[in-house]
Protein backbone atom coordinates (compact mmCIF):
# COMPACT_ATOMS: atom_id res chain seq x y z
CA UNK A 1 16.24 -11.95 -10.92
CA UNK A 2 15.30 -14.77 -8.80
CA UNK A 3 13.58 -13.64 -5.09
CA UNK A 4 15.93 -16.94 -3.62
CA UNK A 5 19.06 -14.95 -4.14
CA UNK A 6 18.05 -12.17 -1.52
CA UNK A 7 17.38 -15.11 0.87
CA UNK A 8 20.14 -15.23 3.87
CA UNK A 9 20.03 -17.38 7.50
CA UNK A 10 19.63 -14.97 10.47
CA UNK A 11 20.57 -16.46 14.28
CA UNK A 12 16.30 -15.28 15.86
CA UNK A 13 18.54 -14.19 18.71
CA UNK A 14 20.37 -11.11 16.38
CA UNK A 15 17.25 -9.42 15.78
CA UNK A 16 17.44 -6.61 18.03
CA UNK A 17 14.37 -6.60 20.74
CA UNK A 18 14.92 -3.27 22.43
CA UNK A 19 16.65 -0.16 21.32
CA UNK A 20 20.81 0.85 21.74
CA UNK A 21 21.12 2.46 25.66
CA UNK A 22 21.66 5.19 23.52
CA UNK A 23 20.74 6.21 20.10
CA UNK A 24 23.93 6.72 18.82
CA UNK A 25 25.73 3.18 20.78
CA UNK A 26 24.57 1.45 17.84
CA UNK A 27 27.72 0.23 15.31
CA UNK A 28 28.33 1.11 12.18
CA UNK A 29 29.53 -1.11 9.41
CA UNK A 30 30.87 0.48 6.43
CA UNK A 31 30.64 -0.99 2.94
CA UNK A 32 32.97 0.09 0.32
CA UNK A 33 31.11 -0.33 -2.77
CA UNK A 34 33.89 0.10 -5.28
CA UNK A 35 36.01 -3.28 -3.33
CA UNK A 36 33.78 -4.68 -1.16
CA UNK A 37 35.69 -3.72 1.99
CA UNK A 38 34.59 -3.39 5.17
CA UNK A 39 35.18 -1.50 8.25
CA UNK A 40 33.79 -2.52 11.78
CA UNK A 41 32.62 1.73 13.70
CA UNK A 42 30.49 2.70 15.86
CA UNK A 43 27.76 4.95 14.75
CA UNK A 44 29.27 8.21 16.48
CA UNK A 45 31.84 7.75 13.97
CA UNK A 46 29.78 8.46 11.35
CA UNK A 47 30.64 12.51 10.97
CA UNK A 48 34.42 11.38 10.14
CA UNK A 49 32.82 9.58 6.71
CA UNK A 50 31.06 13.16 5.55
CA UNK A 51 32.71 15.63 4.15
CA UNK A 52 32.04 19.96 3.97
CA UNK A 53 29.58 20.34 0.64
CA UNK A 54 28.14 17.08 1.57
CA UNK A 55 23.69 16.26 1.69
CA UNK A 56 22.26 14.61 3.89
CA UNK A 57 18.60 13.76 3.04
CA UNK A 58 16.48 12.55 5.83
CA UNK A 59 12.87 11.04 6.05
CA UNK A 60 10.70 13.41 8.77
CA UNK A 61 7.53 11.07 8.89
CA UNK A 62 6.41 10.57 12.19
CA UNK A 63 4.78 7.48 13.41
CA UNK A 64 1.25 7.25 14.48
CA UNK A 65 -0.23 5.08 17.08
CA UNK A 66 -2.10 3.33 14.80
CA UNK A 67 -2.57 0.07 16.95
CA UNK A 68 -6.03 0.34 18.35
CA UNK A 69 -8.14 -2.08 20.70
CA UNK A 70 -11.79 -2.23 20.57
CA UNK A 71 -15.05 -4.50 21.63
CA UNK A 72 -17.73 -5.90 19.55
CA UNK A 73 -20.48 -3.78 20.99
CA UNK A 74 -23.21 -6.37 20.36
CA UNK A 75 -21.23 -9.36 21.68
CA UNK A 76 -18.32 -8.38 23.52
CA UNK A 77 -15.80 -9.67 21.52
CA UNK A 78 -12.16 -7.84 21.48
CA UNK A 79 -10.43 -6.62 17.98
CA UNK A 80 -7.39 -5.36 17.30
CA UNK A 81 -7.26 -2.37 14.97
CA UNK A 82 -4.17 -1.51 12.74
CA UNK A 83 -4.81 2.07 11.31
CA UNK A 84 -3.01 2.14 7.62
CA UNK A 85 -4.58 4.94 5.83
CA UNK A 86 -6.68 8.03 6.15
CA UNK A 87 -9.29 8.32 3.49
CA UNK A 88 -10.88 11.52 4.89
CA UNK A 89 -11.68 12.84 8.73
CA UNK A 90 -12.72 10.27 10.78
CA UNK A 91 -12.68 7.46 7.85
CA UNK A 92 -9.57 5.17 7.93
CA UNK A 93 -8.53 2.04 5.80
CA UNK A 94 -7.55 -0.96 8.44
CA UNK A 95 -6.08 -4.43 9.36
CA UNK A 96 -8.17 -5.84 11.96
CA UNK A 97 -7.44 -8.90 13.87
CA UNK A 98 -10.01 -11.38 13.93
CA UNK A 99 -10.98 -10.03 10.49
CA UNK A 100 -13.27 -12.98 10.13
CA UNK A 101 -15.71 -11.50 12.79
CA UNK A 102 -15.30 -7.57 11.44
CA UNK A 103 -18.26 -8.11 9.11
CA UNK A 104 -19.68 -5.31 7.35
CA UNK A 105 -21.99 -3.20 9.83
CA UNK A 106 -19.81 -4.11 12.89
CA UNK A 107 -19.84 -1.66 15.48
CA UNK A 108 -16.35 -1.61 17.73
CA UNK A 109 -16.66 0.71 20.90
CA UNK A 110 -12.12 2.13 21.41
CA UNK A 111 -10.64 0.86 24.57
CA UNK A 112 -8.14 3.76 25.62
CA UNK A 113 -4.73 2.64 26.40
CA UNK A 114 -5.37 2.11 29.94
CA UNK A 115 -8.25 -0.34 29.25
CA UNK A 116 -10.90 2.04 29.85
CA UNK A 117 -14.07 2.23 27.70
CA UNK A 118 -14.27 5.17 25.28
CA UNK A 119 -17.21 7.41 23.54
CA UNK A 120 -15.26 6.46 20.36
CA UNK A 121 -17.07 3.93 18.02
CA UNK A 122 -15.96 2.47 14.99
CA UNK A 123 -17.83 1.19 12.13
CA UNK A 124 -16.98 -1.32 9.54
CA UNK A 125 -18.34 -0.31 6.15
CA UNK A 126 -16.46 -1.61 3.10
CA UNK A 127 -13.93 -4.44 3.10
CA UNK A 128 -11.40 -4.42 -0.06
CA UNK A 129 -9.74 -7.49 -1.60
CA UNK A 130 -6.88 -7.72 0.50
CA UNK A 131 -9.42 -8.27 3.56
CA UNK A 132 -8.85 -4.97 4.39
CA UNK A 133 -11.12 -2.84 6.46
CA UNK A 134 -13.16 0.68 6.28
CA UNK A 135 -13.83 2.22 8.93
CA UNK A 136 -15.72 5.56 9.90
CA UNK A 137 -15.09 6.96 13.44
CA UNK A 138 -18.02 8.46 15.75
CA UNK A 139 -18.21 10.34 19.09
CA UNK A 140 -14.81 12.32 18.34
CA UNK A 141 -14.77 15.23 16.05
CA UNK A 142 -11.19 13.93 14.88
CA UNK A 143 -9.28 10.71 15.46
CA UNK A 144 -5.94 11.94 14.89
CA UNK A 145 -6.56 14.09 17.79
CA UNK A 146 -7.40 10.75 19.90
CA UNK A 147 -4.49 8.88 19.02
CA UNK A 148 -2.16 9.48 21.87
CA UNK A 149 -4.85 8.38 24.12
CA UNK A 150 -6.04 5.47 22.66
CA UNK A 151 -2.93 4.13 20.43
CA UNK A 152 -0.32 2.15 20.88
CA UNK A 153 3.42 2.43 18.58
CA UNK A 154 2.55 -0.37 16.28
CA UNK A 155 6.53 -2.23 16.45
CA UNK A 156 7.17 -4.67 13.63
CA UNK A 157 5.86 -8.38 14.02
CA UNK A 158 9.31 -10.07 14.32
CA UNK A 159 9.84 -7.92 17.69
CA UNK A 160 8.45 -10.40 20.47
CA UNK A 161 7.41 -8.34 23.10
CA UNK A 162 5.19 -6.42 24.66
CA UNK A 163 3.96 -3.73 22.33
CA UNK A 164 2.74 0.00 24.04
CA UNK A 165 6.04 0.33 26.19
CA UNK A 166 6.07 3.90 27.31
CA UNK A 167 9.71 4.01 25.90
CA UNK A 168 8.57 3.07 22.28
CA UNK A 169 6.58 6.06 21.93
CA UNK A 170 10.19 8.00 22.15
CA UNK A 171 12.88 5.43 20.73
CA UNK A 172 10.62 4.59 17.68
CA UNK A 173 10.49 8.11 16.44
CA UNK A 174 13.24 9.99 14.72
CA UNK A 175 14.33 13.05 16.86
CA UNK A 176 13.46 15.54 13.95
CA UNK A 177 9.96 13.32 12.93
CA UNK A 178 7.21 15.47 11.97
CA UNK A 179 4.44 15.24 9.86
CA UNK A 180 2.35 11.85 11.17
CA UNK A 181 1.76 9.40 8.70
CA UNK A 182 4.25 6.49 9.20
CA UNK A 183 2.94 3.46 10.69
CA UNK A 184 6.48 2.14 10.71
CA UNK A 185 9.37 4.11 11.60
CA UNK A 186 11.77 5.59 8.96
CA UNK A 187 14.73 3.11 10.92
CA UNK A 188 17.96 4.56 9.55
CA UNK A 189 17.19 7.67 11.10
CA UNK A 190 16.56 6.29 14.67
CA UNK A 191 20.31 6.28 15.07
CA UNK A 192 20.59 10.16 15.38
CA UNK A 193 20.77 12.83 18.25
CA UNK A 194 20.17 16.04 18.23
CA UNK A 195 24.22 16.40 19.57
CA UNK A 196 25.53 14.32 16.55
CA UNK A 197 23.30 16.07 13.72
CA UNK A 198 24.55 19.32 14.91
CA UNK A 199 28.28 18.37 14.69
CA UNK A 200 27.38 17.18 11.26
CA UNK A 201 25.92 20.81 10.23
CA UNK A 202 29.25 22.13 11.82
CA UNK A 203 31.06 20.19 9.25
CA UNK A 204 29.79 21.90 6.71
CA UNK A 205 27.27 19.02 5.87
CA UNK A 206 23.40 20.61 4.49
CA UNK A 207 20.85 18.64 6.08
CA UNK A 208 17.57 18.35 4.32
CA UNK A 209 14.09 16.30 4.80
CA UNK A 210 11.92 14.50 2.38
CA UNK A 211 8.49 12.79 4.08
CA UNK A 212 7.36 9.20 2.67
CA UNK A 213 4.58 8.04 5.29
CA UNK A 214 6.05 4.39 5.37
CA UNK A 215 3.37 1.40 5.22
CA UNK A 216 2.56 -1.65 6.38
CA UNK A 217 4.19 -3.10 2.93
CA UNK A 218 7.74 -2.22 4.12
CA UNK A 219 7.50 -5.76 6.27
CA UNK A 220 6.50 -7.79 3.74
CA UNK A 221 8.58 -10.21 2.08
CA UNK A 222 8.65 -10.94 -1.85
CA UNK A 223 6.91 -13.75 -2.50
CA UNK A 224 7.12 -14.16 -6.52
CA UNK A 225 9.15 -16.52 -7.92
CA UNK A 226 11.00 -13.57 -9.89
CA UNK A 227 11.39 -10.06 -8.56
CA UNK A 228 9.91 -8.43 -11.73
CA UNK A 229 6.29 -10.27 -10.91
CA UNK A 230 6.48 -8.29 -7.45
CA UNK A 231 3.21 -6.12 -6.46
CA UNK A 232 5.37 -3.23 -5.38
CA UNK A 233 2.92 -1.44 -2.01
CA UNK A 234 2.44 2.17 -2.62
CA UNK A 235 3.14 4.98 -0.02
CA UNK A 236 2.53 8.48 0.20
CA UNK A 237 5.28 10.99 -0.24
CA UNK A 238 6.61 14.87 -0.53
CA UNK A 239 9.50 16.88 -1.21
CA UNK A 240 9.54 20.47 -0.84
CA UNK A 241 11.32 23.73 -2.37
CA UNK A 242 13.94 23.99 0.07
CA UNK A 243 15.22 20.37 -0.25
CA UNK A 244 14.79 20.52 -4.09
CA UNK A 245 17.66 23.55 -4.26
CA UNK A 246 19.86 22.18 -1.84
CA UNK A 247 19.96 18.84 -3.52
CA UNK A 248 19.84 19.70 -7.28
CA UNK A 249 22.71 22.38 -5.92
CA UNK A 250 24.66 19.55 -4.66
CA UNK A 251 24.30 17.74 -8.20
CA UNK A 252 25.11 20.39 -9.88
CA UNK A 253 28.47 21.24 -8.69
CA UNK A 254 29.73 17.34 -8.11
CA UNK A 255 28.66 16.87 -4.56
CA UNK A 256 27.71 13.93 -2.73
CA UNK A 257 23.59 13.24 -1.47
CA UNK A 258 23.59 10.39 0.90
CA UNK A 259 20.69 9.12 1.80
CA UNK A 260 19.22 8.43 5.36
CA UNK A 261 17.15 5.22 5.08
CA UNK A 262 15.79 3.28 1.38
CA UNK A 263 12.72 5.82 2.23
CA UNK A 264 14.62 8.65 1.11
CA UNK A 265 16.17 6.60 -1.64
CA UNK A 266 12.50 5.79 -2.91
CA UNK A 267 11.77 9.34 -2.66
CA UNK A 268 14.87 11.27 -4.05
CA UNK A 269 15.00 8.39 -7.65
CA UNK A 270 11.27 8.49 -7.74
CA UNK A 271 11.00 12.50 -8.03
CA UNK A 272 14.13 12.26 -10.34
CA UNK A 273 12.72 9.92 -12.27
CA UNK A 274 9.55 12.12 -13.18
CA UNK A 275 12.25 14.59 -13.81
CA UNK A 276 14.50 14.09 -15.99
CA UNK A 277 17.26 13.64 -13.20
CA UNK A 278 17.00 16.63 -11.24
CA UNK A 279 14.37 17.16 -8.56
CA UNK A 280 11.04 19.28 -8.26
CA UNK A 281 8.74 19.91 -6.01
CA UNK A 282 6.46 17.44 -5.43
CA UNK A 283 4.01 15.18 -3.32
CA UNK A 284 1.64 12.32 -3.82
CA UNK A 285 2.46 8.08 -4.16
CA UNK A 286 5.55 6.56 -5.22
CA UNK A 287 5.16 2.48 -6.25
CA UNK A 288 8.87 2.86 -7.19
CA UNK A 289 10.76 -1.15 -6.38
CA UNK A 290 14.11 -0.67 -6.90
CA UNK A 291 16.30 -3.83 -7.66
CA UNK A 292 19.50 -4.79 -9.73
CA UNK A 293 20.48 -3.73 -12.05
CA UNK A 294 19.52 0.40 -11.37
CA UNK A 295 20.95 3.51 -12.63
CA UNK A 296 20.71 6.01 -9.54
CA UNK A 297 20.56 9.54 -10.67
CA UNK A 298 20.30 11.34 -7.40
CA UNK A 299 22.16 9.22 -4.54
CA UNK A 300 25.33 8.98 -4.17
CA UNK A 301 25.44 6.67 -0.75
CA UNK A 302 23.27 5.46 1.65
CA UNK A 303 22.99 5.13 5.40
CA UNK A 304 20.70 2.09 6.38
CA UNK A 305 19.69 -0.56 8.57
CA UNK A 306 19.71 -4.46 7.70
CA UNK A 307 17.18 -5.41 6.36
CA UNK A 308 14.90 -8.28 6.44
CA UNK A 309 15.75 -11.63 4.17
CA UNK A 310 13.87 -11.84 0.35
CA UNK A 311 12.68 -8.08 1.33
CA UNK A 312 12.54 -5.19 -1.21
CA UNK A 313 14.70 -3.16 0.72
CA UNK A 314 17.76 -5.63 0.80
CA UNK A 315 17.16 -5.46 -3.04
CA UNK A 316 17.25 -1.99 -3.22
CA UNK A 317 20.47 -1.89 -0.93
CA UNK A 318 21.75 -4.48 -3.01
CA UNK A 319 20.86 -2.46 -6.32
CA UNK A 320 22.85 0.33 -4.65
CA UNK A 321 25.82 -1.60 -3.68
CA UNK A 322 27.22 -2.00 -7.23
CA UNK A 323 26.12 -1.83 -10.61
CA UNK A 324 24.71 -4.92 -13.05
CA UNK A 325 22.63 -7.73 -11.51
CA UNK A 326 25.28 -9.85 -9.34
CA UNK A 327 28.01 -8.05 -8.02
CA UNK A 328 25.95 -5.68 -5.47
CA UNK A 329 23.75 -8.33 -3.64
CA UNK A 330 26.98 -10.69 -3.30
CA UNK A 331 29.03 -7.63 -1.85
CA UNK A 332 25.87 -7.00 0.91
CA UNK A 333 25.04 -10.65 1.18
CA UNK A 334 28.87 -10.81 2.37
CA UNK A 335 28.75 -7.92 4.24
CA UNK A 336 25.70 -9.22 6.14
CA UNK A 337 27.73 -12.85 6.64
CA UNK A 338 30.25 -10.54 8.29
CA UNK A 339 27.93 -8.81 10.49
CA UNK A 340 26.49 -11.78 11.86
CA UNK A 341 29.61 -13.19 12.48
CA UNK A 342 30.29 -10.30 14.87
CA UNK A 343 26.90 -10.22 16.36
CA UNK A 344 25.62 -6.96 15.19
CA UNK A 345 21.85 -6.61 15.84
CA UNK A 346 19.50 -6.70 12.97
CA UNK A 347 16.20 -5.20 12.19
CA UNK A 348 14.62 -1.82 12.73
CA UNK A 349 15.84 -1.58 16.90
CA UNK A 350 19.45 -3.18 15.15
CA UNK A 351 22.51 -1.38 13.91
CA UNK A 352 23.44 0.50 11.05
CA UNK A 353 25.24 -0.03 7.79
CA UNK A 354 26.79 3.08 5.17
CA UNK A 355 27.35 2.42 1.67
CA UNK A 356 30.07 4.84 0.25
């Protein structure tokens, strides 16, 4: 497939700049796959669409403040730091901005978040052939430990703002986020409360969590001529034994997984994929790029955000959205026309979309 037929025109001023009031104020539009329909919710409406026997798989990674500042301690000059990827304690794969002047041997003294001077030195010792840095921390015995101090919640590039708001650190972090690892949030999820979750359990809904650490790939667009000439980004995930019986229970007897987020999509066809169809226990990277046409084995809908134009996630949604390799992206490509005619917000702070 071509990349030019995921391409759409977005009004700048429909990408959402700051969160819903509250979480759950965002809308909902519904997508029925088998038609096309539509329906115009809110997302509070969202229990009415599950059903008692129902799954509902979640993504638990919890975003780090991986945006870092720092000072050229031989000539003063500032850097910005963009943590991506633990190697080992202390020794971190980066983005650093200018990269041009993070030669190898640089030494960068940490600014902490209130402009302050830190013990905390980084050095540049390997750079990788996407320009990437290396880094290896001093004067702390353990950076993660740091990060709240001298971080900032890295929001995506097409919010234009000031990034470090106080309000970010909560609003871009799923209520039930746990293990740290994301440096983008899981969006889908940003929707819920801890009110609306538990009135979901109470209808008889299982909730379960998967963990995929999402990257800095997630916000970049395809830029191959053909989608099957795509680099697909890697990221880190795991599934555990308690989500691997609920959800191969659920399979079993003819009941519905829906998916919180293309994260858990990745996650749930990936593991099934190694499988055989069913699910197992599991951790480590998934590369998986899901695009039409796609047999899913595990999901049966999916709960997500809109998604950026000529991005692998609106291919995946529109892979999801119906089977062969045209009728899904023209029934979300319509869907989107429908939403931007009624001035839903877009993006990761933007409003949500099921597919049932």
């Amino acid at each position: 497939m071509r990349t030019a037929d995921f391409d759409y025109d977005l009004p700048p001023g429909l990408i959402a700049q700051q969160p819903a009031t509250e979480r759950d104020d965002s809308r909902l539009l519904v997508l029925r796959r088998a038609d096309g329909g539509l329906e115009h919710r809110t997302f509070r409406d969202l229990p009415g669409f599950l059903r008692a026997g129902d799954v509902l798989v979640l993504n638990n990674s919890r975003v780090i403040p991986a945006r870092l500042r720092g000072v050229n301690s031989q000539t003063g000059g500032q850097f910005e730091i963009f943590l991506l990827e633990e190697n080992a304690l202390n020794d971190w794969w980066c983005l650093m901005r200018p990269g041009k002047n993070a030669r190898l041997g640089t030494q960068i003294r940490l600014r902490a978040t209130d402009g302050t001077a830190a013990k905390i030195m980084a050095t540049v010792v390997e750079v990788n052939a996407e320009g990437h840095r290396r880094l290896t921390f001093s004067g702390t015995p353990d950076l993660r430990r740091e990060l709240d101090s001298f971080g900032e919640i890295p929001l995506p590039p097409y919010i234009a703002r000031a990034t470090g708001q106080a309000a970010d650190r909560e609003r871009y972090q799923t209520v039930y986020a746990h293990p740290a690892g994301s440096v983008a949030a899981p969006t889908a999820g940003l929707h819920f409360t801890e009110a609306l979750l538990k009135e979901i359990r109470a209808r008889g809904v299982e909730v379960c969590f998967v963990t995929l650490h999402v990257g800095l790939g997630t916000f970049q667009p395809v830029k191959t001529e053909t989608l099957d000439a795509h680099p697909m980004h890697e990221e880190r995930f795991e599934v555990g034994d308690e989500t691997v019986r609920i959800v191969n229970a659920a399979k079993s007897s003819g009941r519905r997984v829906i998916a919180v987020g293309t994260t858990a999509v990745r996650v749930l066809e990936s593991v099934a994929a190694r499988n055989g169809g069913s699910l197992a226990a599991d951790r480590g990277r998934t590369s998986i790029f899901i695009f039409p046409p796609f047999q899913f084995q595990v999901v049966d809908a999916l709960l997500t955000n809109f998604h950026l134009p000529r991005s692998t996630l609106l291919m995946l949604v529109s892979a999801f959205a119906a089977p062969g390799e045209t009728a899904g992206r023209e029934n979300v490509l319509a869907a989107y026309a429908a939403a931007i005619r009624e001035r839903y917000r877009f993006f990761s702070y933007g409003d949500a979309m099921l597919l049932l």
